[in-house]
C-alpha atoms as a PDB file:
ATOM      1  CA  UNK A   1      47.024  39.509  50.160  1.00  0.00           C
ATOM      2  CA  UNK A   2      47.869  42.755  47.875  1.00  0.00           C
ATOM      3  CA  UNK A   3      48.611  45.584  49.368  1.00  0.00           C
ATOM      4  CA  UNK A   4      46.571  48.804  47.898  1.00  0.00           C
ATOM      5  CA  UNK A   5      48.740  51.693  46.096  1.00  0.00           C
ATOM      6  CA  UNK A   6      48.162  54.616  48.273  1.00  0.00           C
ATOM      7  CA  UNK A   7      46.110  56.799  45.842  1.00  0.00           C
ATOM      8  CA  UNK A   8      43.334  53.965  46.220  1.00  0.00           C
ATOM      9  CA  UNK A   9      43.585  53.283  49.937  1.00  0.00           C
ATOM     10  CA  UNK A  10      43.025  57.700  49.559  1.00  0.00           C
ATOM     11  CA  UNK A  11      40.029  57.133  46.939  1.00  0.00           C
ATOM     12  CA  UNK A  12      38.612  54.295  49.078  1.00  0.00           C
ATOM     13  CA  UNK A  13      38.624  56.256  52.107  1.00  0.00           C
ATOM     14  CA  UNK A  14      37.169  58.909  51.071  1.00  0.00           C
ATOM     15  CA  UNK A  15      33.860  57.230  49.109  1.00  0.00           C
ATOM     16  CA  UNK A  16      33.451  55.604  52.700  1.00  0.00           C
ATOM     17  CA  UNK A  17      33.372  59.197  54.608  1.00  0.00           C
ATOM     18  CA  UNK A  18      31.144  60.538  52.119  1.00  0.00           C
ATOM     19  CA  UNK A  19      28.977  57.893  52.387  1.00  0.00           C
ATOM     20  CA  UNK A  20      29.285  57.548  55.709  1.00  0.00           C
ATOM     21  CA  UNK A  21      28.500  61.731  56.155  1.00  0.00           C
ATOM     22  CA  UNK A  22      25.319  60.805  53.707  1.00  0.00           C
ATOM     23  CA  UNK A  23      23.842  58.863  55.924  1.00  0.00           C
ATOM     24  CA  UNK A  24      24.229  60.562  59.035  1.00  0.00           C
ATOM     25  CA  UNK A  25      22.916  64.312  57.340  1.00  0.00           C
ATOM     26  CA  UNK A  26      19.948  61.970  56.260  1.00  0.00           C
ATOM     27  CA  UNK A  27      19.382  60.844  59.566  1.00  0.00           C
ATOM     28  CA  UNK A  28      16.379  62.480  62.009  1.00  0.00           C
ATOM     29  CA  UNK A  29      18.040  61.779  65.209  1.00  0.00           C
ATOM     30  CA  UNK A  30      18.909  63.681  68.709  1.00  0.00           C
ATOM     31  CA  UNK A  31      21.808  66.149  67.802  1.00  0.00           C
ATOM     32  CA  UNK A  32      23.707  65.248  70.742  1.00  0.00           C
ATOM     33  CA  UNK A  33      23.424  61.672  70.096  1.00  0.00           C
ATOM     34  CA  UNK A  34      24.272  62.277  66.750  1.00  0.00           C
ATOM     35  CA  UNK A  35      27.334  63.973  67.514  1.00  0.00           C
ATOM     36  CA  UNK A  36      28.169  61.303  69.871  1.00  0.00           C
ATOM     37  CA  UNK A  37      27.556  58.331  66.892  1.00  0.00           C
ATOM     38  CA  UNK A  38      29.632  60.609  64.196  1.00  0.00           C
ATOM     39  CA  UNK A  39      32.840  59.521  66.452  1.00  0.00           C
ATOM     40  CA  UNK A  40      31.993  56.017  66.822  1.00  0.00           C
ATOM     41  CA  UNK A  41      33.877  54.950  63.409  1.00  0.00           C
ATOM     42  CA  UNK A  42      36.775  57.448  64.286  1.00  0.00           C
ATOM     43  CA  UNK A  43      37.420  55.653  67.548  1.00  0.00           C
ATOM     44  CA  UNK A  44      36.974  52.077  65.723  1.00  0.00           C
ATOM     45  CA  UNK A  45      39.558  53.067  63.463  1.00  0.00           C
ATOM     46  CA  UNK A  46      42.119  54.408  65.819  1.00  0.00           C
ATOM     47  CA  UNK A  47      41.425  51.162  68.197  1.00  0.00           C
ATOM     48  CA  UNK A  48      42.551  48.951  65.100  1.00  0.00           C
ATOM     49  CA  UNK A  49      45.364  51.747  64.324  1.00  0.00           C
ATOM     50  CA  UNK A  50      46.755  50.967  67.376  1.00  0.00           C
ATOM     51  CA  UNK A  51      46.782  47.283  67.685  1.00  0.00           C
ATOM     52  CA  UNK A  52      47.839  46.625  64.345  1.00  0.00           C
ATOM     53  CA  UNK A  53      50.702  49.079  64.832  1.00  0.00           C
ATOM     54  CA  UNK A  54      51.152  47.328  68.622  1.00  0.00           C
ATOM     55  CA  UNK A  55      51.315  43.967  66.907  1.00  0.00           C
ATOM     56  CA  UNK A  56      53.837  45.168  63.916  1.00  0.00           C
ATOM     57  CA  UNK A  57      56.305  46.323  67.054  1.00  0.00           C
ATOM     58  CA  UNK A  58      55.722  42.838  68.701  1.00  0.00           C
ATOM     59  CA  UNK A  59      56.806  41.289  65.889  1.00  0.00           C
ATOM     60  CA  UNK A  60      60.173  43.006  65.231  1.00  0.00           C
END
């Protein structure tokens, strides 16, 4: 698989939080559940940080 040049990984990123931030200012919801659900990707993302970088140390 290619690996993405940084400035893209960067531009790709950041069309996903805006997107993501979109939909959530769109939304009609509880504001306390809504702050709740705006940290649901961050802690995704910092779950798979982690066990990728766990399974990169493994390796070595």
């Amino acid at each position: 698989m290619r690996k993405l040049s940084k400035s893209s990984l960067l531009f790709f990123y950041s069309v996903l939080g805006m997107g993501y931030f979109n939909a959530f200012s769109s939304l009609d919801i509880n504001p306390i559940l809504r702050n709740y659900l705006i940290l649901v990707p961050v802690q995704i993302g910092l779950v798979v940080y982690f066990l990728w970088f766990r399974r990169d140390t493994l390796k070595d």
